[in-house]
Protein backbone atom coordinates (compact mmCIF):
# COMPACT_ATOMS: atom_id res chain seq x y z
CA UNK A 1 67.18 137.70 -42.59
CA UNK A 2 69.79 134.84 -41.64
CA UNK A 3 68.96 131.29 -42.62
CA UNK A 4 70.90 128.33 -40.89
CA UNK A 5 70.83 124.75 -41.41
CA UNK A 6 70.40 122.24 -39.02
CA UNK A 7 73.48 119.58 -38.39
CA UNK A 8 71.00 117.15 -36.71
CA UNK A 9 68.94 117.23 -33.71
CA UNK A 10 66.08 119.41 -32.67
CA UNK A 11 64.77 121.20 -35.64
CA UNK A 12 65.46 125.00 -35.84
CA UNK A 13 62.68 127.18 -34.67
CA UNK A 14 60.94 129.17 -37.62
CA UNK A 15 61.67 132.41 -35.40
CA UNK A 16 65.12 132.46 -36.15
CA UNK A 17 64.22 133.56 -39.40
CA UNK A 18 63.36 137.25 -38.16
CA UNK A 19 66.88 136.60 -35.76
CA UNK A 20 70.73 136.71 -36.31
CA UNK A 21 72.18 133.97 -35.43
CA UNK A 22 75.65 134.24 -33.52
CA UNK A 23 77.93 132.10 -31.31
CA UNK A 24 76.69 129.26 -28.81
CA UNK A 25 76.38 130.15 -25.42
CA UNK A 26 77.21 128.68 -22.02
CA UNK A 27 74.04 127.40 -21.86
CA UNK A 28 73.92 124.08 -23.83
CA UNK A 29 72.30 123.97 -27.04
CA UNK A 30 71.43 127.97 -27.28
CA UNK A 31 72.73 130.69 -29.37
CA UNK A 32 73.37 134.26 -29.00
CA UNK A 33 70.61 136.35 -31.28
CA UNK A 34 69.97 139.65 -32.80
CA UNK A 35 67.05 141.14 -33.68
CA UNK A 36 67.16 141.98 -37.17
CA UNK A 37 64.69 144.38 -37.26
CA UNK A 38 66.07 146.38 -34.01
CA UNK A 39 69.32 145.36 -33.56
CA UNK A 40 68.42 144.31 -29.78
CA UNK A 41 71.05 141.43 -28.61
CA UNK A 42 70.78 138.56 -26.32
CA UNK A 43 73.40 136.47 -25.35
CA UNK A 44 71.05 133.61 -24.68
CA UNK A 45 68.34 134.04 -27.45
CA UNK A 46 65.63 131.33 -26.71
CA UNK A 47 62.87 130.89 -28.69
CA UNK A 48 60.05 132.05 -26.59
CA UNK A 49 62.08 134.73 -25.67
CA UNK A 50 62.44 135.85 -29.10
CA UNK A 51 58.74 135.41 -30.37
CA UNK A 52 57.58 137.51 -26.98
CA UNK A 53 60.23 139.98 -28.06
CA UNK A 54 58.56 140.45 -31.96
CA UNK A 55 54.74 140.05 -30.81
CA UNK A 56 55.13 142.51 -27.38
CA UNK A 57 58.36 144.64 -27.78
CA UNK A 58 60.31 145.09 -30.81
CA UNK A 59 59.06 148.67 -32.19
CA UNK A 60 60.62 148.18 -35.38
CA UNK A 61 58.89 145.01 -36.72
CA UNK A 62 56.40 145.16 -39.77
CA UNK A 63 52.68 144.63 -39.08
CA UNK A 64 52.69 141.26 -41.29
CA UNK A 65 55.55 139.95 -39.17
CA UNK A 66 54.06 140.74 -35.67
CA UNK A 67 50.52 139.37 -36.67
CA UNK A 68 52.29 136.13 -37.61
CA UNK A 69 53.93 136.02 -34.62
CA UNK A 70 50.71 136.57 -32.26
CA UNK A 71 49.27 134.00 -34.83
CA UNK A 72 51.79 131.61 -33.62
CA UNK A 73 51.61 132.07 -29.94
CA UNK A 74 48.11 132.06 -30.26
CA UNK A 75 48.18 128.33 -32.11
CA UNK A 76 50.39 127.33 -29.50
CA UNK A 77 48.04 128.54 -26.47
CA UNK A 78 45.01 126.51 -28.15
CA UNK A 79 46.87 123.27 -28.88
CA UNK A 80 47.38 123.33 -25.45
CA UNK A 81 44.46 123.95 -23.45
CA UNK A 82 43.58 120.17 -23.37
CA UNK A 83 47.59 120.22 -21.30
CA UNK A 84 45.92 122.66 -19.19
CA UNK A 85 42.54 120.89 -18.39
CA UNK A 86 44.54 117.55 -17.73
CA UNK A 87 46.90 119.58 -15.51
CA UNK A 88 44.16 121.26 -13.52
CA UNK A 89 42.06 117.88 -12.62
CA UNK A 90 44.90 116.50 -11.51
CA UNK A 91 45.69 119.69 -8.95
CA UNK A 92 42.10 119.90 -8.30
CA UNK A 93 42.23 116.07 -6.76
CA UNK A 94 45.84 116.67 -5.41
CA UNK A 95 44.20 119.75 -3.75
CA UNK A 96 40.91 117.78 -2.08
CA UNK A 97 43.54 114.69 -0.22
CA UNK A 98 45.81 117.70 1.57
CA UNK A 99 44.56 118.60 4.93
CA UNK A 100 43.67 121.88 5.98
CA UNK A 101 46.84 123.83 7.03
CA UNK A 102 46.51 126.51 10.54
CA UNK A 103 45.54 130.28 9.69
CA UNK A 104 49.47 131.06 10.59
CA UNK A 105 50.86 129.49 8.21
CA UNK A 106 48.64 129.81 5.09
CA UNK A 107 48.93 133.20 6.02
CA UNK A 108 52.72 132.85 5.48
CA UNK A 109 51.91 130.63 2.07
CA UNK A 110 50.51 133.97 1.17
CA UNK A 111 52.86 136.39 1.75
CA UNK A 112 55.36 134.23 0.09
CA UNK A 113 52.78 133.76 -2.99
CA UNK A 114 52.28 137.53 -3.55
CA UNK A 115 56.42 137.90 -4.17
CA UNK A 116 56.51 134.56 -6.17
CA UNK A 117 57.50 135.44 -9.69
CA UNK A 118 54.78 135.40 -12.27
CA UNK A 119 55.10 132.65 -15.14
CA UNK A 120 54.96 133.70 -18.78
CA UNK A 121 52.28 131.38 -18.86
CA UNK A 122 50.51 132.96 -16.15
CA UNK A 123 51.14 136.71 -17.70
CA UNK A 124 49.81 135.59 -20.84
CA UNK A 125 46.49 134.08 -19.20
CA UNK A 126 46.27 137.50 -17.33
CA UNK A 127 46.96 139.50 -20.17
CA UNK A 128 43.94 137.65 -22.32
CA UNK A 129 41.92 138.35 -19.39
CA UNK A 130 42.74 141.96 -18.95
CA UNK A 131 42.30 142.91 -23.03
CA UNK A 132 39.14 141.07 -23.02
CA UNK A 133 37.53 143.43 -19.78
CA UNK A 134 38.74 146.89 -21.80
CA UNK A 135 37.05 145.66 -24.60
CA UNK A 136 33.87 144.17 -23.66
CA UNK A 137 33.29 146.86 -20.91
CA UNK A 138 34.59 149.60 -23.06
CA UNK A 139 36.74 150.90 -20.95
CA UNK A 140 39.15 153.24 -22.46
CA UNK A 141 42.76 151.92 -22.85
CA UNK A 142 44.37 154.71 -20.70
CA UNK A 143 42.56 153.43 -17.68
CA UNK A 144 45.96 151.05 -17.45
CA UNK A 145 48.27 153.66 -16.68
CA UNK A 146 46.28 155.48 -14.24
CA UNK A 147 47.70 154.91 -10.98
CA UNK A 148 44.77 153.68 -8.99
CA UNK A 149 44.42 151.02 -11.66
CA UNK A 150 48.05 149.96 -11.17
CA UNK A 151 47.84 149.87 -7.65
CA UNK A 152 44.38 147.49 -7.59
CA UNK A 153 46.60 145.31 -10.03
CA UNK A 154 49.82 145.20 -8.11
CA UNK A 155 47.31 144.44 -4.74
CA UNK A 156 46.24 141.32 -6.38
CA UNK A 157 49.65 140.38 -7.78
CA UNK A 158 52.74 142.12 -7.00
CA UNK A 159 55.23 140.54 -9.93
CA UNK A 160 52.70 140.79 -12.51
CA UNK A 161 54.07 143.45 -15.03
CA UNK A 162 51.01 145.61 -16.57
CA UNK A 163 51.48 146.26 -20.22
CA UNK A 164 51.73 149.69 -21.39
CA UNK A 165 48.94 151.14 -23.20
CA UNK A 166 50.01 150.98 -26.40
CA UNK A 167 50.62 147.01 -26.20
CA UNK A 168 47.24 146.63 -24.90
CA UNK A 169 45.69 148.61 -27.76
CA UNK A 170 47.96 147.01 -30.13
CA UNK A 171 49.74 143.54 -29.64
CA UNK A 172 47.44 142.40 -27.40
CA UNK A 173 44.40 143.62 -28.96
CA UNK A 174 45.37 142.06 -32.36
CA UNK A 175 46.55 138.42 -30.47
CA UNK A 176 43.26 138.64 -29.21
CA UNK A 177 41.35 138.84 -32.41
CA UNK A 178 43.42 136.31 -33.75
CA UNK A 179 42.58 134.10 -31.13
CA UNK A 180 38.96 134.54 -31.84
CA UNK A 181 39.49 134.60 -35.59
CA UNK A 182 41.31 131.55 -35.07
CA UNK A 183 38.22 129.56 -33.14
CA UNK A 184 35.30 130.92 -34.92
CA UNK A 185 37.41 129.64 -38.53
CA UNK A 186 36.80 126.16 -36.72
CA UNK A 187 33.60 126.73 -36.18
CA UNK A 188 32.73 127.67 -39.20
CA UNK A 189 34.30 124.89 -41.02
CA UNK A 190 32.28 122.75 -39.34
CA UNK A 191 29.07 123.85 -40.18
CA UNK A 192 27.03 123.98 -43.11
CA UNK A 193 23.23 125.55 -44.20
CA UNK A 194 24.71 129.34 -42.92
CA UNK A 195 22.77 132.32 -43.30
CA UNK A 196 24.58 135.54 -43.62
CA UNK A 197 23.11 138.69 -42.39
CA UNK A 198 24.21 142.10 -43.03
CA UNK A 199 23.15 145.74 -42.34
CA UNK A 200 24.85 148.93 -42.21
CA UNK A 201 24.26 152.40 -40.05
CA UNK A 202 26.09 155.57 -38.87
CA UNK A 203 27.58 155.36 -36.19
CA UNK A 204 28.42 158.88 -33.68
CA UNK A 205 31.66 159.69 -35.10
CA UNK A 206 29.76 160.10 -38.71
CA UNK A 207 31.65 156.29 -40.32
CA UNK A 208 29.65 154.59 -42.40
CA UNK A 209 29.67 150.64 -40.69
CA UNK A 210 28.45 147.11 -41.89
CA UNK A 211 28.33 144.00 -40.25
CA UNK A 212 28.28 140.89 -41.95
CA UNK A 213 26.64 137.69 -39.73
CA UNK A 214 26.65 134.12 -39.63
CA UNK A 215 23.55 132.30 -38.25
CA UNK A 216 24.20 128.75 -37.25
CA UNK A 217 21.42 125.92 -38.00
CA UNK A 218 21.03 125.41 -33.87
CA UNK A 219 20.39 129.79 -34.19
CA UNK A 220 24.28 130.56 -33.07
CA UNK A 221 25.46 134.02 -34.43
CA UNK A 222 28.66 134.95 -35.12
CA UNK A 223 29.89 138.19 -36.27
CA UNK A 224 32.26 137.34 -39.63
CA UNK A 225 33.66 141.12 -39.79
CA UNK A 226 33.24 144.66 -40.03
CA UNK A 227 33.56 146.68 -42.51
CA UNK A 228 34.15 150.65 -42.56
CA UNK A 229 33.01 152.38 -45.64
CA UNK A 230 33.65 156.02 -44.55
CA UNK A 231 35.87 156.11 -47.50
CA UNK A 232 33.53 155.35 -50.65
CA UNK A 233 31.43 157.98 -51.74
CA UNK A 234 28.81 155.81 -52.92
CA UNK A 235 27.27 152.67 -51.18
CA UNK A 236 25.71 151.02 -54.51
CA UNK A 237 23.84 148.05 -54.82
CA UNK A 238 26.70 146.91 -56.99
CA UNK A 239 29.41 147.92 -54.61
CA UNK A 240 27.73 145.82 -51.52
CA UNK A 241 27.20 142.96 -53.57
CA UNK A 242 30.84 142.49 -54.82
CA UNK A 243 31.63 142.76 -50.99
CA UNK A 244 29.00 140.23 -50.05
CA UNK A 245 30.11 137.89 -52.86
CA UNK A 246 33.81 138.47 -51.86
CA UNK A 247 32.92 137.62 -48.74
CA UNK A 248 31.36 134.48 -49.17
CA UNK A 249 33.77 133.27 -51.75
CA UNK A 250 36.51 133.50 -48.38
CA UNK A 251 33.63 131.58 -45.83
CA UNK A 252 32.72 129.29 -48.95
CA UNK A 253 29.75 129.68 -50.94
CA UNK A 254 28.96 126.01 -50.19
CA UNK A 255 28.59 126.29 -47.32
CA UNK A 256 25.74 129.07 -47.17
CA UNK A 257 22.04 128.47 -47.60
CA UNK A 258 20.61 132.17 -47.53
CA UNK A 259 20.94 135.78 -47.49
CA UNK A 260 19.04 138.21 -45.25
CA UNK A 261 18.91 141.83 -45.04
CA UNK A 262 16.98 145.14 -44.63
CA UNK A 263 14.45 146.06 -48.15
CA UNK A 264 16.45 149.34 -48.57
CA UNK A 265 17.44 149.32 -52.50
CA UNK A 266 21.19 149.07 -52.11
CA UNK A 267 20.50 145.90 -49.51
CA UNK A 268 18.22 144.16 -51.93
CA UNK A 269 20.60 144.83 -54.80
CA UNK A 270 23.07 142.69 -53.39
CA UNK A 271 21.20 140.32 -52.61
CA UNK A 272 20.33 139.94 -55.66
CA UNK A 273 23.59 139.84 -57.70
CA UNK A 274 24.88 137.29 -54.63
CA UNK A 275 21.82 134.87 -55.40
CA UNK A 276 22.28 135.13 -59.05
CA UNK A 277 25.76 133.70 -58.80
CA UNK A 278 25.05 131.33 -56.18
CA UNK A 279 21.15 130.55 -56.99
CA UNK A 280 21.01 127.82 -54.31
CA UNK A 281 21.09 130.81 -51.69
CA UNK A 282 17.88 131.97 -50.64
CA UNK A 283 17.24 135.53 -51.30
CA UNK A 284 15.35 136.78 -47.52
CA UNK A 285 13.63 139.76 -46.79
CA UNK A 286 14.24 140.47 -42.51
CA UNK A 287 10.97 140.04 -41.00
CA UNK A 288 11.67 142.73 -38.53
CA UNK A 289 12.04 145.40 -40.88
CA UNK A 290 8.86 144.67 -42.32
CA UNK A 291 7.05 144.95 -39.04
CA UNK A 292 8.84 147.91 -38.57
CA UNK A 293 7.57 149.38 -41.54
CA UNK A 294 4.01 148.33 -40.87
CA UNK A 295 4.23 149.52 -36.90
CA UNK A 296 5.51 153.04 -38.35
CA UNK A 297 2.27 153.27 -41.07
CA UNK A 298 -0.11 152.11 -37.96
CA UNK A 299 1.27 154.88 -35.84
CA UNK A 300 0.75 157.50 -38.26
CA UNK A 301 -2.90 156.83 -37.96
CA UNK A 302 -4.57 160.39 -35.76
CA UNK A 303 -5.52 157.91 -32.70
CA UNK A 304 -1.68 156.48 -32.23
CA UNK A 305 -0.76 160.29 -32.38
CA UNK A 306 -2.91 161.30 -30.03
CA UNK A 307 -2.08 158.56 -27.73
CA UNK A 308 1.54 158.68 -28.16
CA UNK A 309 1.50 162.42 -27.54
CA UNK A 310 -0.35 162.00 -24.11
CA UNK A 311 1.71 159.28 -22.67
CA UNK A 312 4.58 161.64 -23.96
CA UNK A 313 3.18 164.07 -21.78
CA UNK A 314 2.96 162.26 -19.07
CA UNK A 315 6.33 160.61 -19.07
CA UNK A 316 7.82 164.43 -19.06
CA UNK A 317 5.74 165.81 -16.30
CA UNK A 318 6.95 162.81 -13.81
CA UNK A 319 10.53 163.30 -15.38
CA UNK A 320 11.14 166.90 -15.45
CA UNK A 321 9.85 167.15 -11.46
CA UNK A 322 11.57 165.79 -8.75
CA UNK A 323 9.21 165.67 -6.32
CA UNK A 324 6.04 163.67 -8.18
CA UNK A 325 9.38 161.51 -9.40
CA UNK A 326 10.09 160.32 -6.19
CA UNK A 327 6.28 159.78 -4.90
CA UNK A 328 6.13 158.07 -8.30
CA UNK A 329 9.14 155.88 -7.39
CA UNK A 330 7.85 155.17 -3.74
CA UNK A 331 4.87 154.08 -4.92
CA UNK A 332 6.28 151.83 -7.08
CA UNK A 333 7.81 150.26 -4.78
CA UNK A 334 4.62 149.77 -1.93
CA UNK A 335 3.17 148.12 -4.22
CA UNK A 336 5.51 146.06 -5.68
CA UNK A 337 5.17 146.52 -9.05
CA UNK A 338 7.90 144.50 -11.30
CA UNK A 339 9.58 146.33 -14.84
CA UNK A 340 10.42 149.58 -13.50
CA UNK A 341 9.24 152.77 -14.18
CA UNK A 342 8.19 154.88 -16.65
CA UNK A 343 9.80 153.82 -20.28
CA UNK A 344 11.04 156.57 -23.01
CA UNK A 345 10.17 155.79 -26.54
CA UNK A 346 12.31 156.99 -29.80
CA UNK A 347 11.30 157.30 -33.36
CA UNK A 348 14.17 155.16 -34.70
CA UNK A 349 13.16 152.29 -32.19
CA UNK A 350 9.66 151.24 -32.84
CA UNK A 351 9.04 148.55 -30.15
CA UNK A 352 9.93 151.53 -27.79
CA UNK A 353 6.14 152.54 -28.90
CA UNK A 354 5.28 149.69 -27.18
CA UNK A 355 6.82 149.86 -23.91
CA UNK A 356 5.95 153.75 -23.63
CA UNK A 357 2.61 152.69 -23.52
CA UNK A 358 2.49 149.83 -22.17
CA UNK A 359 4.41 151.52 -18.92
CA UNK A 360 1.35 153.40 -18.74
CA UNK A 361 -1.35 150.77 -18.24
CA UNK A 362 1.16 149.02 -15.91
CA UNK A 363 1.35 151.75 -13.48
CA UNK A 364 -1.87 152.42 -13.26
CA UNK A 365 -2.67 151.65 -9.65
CA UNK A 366 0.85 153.94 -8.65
CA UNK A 367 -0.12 156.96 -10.39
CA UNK A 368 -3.84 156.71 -8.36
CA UNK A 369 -1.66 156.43 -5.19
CA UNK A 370 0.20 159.65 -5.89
CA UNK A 371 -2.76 161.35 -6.88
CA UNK A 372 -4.41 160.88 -3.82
């Protein structure tokens, strides 16, 4: 990769590091570039240009240099959101002194708007905005090239260029958790007395998850990572607890105050080899898993299993037949009863014992209705 020195001036962006520099153009004060790791060529290589190019298009780049990149951009969209703030009062109370303009010709203002060229700016705001709705409402990342999709985008803004599914699943995906890795980092270093929580499971594709937690002092969690174990054959007590430790050694260790988990051996293993190399951690036992524990030894008593197996009964008939569903339903609703229906309940969740039940006994007065 070229390296240049600077004759005075402006200092030389870092990103012509991953560029080849070439002659000045006829714009003042920019340079023709190369991409070294494509060989794509602009004859007026500006910066931003060039870091959009690594982080969003160049197919060629290593991982390392594209996460740096997004890293970058990401910095550069946090330092300035106070800019943005600022900028936005200021509109807002430009905004509130103009008077209100005819229906003809904000009509106009529209139609002019909608072919108004979108700012990189603006694309990037929309492109946060867009990663973070496939994510959180797990919506699968094809979804952006189906053509309804693209047409309910380009109604809402014409010049606004969707991303292709594999930079949503990729670039922007990983700018995104950079962003958040980014804020929750400062966070973090901010606060002390921590307690990290951590549990593993299976999930439906048959991986072997953990997540490791951060509880705040004012009760704030935070999830640190996850981890996928699929690959180790073993989950020992000794294994988890030279993750745990590793763990905290990267968040600090002094800034952690205890340690809670499940009581299954592996779990309290690790807590124990963490506390014995940081003894001012608390060593803590989750409440809820004891109650669980106790709820499943109370409900293997004959009387819960008789009960249980009723209400089970019950809860099938009502489900299983459409008809005494819907008087069911309709009488629900005369009556105005609040929480629903009937609830399920499921061995691995015990509070569901609870709600079965307790459905039951709330629905009392609808199930006389429908019998009569």
């Amino acid at each position: 990769m070229a390296t240049f020195k600077n004759k005075g001036g402006r200092p030389i962006s870092k990103i012509w590091d991953y560029f080849i520099k070439g002659d000045q153009s006829n714009n003042k004060g920019y340079y023709s570039a190369t991409c070294s790791f494509c060989d794509f060529i602009w004859n007026v290589g500006k910066p931003s240009k060039l870091k959009r190019h690594l982080a969003y298009q160049c197919k060629q780049v290593d991982s390392d240099t594209r996460i740096n990149i997004l890293m970058s951009l990401t910095k550069e969209a946090i330092d300035s959101d106070d800019d943005d703030d600022t900028a936005s009062t200021s509109t807002t109370k430009t905004n509130k002194k103009r008077k209100a303009s005819d229906s003809s010709s904000q009509t106009n203002l529209d139609e002019h708007y909608d072919n108004f060229p979108t700012s990189l700016s603006k694309e990037d705001q929309i492109n946060t905005a867009l990663v973070k709705m496939f994510v959180c409402c797990n919506l699968p990342f094809s979804l952006i090239e189906h053509p309804f999709f693209i047409e309910f985008i380009k109604s809402i803004r014409n010049t606004y260029s969707l991303p292709s599914r594999w930079v949503l699943s990729n670039t922007l995906f990983d700018q995104e958790i950079s962003r958040i890795n980014l804020k929750l980092e400062k966070i973090i270093n901010q606060e002390t007395n921590i307690t990290i929580a951590f549990d593993g499971w299976t999930n439906l594709t048959g991986q072997s998850i953990y997540d490791y937690c951060l509880i705040t002092e004012e009760r704030k969690e935070y999830l640190w990572c996850t981890k996928n174990y699929s690959e180790i054959s073993h989950h020992t007590g000794a294994f988890l607890g030279e993750e745990i430790i590793s763990i905290v050694d990267n968040i600090g260790p002094e800034k952690l105050a205890a340690v809670v988990s499940d009581n299954a051996p592996d779990a309290r293993v690790a807590r124990k080899l963490l506390c014995e190399k940081y003894p001012h951690i608390l060593n803590i036992r989750c409440m809820a898993h004891c109650i669980n524990l106790i709820t499943k030894d109370v409900c293997k008593h004959t009387l819960v299993i008789d009960v249980i197996k009723k209400v089970g009964a019950v809860h099938q008939y009502f489900t299983m037949s459409h008809a005494p569903c819907q008087y069911l339903k309709d009488a629900i609703q005369s009556l105005h009863i609040k929480g629903g229906g009937l609830k399920s309940h499921t061995k691995t969740r015990w509070s569901t014992m609870w709600d079965c039940i307790n459905s039951i006994i709330r629905l009392e007065f609808a199930f006389a209705m429908v019998s009569n």
